[in-house]
Protein backbone atom coordinates (compact mmCIF):
# COMPACT_ATOMS: atom_id res chain seq x y z
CA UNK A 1 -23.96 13.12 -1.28
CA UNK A 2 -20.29 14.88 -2.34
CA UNK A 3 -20.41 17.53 -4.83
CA UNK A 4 -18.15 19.72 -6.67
CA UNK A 5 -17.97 22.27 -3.84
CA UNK A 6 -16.98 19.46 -1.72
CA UNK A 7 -14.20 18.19 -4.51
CA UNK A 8 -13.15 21.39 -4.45
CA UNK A 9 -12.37 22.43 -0.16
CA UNK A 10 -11.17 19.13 0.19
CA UNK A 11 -7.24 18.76 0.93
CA UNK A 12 -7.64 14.44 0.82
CA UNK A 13 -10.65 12.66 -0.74
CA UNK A 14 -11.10 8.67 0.52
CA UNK A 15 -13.63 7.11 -2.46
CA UNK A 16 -15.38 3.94 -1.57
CA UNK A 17 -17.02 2.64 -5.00
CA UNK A 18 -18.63 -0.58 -5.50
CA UNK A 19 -17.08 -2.97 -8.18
CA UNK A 20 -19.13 -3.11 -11.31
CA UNK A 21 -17.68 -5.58 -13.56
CA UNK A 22 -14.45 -5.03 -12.46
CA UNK A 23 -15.18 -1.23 -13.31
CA UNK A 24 -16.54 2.18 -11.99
CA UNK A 25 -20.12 2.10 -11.56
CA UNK A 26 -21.66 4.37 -13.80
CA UNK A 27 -23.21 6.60 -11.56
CA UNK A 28 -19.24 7.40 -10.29
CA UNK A 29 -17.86 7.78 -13.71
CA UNK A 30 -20.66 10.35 -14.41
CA UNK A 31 -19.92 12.14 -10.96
CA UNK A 32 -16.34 12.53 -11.87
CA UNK A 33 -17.51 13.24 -15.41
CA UNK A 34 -19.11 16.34 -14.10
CA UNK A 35 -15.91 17.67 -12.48
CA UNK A 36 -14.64 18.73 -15.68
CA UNK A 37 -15.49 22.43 -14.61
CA UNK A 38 -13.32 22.10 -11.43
CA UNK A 39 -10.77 20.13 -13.58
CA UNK A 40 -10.49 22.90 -15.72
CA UNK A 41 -10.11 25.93 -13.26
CA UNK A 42 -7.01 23.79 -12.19
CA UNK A 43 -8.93 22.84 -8.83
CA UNK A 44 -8.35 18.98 -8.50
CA UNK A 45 -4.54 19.61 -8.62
CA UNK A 46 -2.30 18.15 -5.67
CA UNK A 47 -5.63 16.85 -3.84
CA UNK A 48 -4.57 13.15 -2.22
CA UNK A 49 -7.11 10.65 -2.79
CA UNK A 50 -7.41 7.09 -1.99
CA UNK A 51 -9.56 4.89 -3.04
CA UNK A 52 -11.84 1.69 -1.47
CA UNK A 53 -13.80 -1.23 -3.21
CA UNK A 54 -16.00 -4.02 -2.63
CA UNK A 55 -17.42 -6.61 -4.57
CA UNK A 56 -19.67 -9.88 -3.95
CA UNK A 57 -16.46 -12.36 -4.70
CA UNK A 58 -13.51 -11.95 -4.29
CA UNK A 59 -12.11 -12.06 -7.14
CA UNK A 60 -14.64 -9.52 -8.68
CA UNK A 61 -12.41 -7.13 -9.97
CA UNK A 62 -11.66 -5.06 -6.60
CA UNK A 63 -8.23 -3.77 -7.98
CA UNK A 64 -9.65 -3.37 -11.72
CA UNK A 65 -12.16 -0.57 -9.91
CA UNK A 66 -9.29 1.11 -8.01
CA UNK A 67 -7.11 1.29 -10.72
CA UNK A 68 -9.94 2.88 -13.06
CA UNK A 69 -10.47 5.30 -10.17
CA UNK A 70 -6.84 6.06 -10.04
CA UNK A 71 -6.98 6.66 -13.53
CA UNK A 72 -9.56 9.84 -13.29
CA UNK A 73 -7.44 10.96 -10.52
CA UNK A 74 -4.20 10.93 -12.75
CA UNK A 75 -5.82 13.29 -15.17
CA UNK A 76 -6.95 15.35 -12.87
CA UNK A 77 -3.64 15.88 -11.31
CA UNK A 78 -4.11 14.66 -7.79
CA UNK A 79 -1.57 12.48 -5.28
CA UNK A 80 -3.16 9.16 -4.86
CA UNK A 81 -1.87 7.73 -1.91
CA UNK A 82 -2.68 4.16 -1.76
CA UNK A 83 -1.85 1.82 1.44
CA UNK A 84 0.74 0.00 -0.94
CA UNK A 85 2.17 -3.02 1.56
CA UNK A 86 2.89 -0.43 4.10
CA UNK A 87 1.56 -2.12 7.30
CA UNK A 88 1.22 -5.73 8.27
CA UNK A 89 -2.93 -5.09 9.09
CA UNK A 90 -3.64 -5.22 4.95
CA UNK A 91 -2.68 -8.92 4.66
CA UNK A 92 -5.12 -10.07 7.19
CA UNK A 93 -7.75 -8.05 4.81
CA UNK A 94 -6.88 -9.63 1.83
CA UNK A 95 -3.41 -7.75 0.76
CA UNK A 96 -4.79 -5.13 -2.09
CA UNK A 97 -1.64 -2.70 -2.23
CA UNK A 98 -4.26 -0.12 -4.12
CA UNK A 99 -6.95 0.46 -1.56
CA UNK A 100 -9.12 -1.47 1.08
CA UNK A 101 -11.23 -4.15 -0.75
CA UNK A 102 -13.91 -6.03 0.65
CA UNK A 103 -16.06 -9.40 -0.26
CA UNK A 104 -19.56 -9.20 0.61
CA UNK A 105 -21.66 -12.12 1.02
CA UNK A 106 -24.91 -12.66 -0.40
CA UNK A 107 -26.01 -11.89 3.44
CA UNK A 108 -24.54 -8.83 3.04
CA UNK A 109 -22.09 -9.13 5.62
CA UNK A 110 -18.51 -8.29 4.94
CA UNK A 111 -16.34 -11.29 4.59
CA UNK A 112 -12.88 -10.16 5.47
CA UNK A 113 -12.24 -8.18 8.42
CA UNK A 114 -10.76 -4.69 7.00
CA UNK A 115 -11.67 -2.30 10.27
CA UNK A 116 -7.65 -2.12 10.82
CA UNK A 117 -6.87 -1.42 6.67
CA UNK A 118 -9.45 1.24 6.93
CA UNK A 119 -8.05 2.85 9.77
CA UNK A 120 -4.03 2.44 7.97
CA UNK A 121 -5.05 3.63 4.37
CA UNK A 122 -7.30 6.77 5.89
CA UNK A 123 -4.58 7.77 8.51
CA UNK A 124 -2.10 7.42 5.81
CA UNK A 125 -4.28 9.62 3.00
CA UNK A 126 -4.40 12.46 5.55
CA UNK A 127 -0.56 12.13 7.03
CA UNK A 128 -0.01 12.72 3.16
CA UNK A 129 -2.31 14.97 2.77
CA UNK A 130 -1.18 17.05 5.81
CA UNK A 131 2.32 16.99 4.38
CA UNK A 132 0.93 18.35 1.50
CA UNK A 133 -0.96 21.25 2.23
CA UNK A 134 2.52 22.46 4.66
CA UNK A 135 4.39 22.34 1.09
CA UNK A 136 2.62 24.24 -0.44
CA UNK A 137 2.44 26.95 2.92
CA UNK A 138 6.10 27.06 2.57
């Protein structure tokens, strides 16, 4: 389980939430709640985050969640780097521009394929993340 320490090493942060009526679960809200210490010591600033959903339909509020995440993340000063439409791979995986979102079944079995999105939006977060860090070296 993350924790403030971790919040606080980490250069990029991937989230992967569940959609909860087209919301943050509440057990996330209260774990970014809690950061307020960090927050406040100025220790969230410049970290790149991304962010990942998934929901049982799929139209469940996937991009709803992200942008509530992405709201935190504004407040707390970070980059959020989001896949936006910059690969071909997130249409085949349904085409969310704000982070990988995935329909599970009632088997729970993922519906669309999003191994190749996953692989885009993470490599991405850390390319940013990497330019970053260098910027602020310089």
């Amino acid at each position: 389980m993350a924790t403030s320490d971790d919040i606080e090493w980490a250069d990029a942060i991937i989230f992967s939430v569940p959609t909860r009526f087209g919301n943050l679960p509440s057990q996330m809200k209260q774990f970014l709640d809690i950061q307020g210490g960090i927050w406040a010591k100025g220790k969230t600033i410049n970290k790149v985050v991304s962010g990942m959903t998934s929901a049982q339909n799929s139209h469940g509020g996937q991009g709803a969640t992200l942008l509530s995440l992405y709201t935190s993340m504004m407040h707390w000063g970070a980059i959020i780097a989001t896949p936006g439409y910059t690969d071909p791979v997130l249409f085949g995986a349904g085409g969310n521009p704000y982070g990988t979102s995935v329909t599970v079944g009632q088997d729970g079995n993922m519906v669309e394929d999003v191994a190749g999105v996953v692989k885009h939006q993470a490599k991405r977060t850390v390319t940013i993340a990497s330019s970053v860090k260098q910027g602020q070296q310089q």
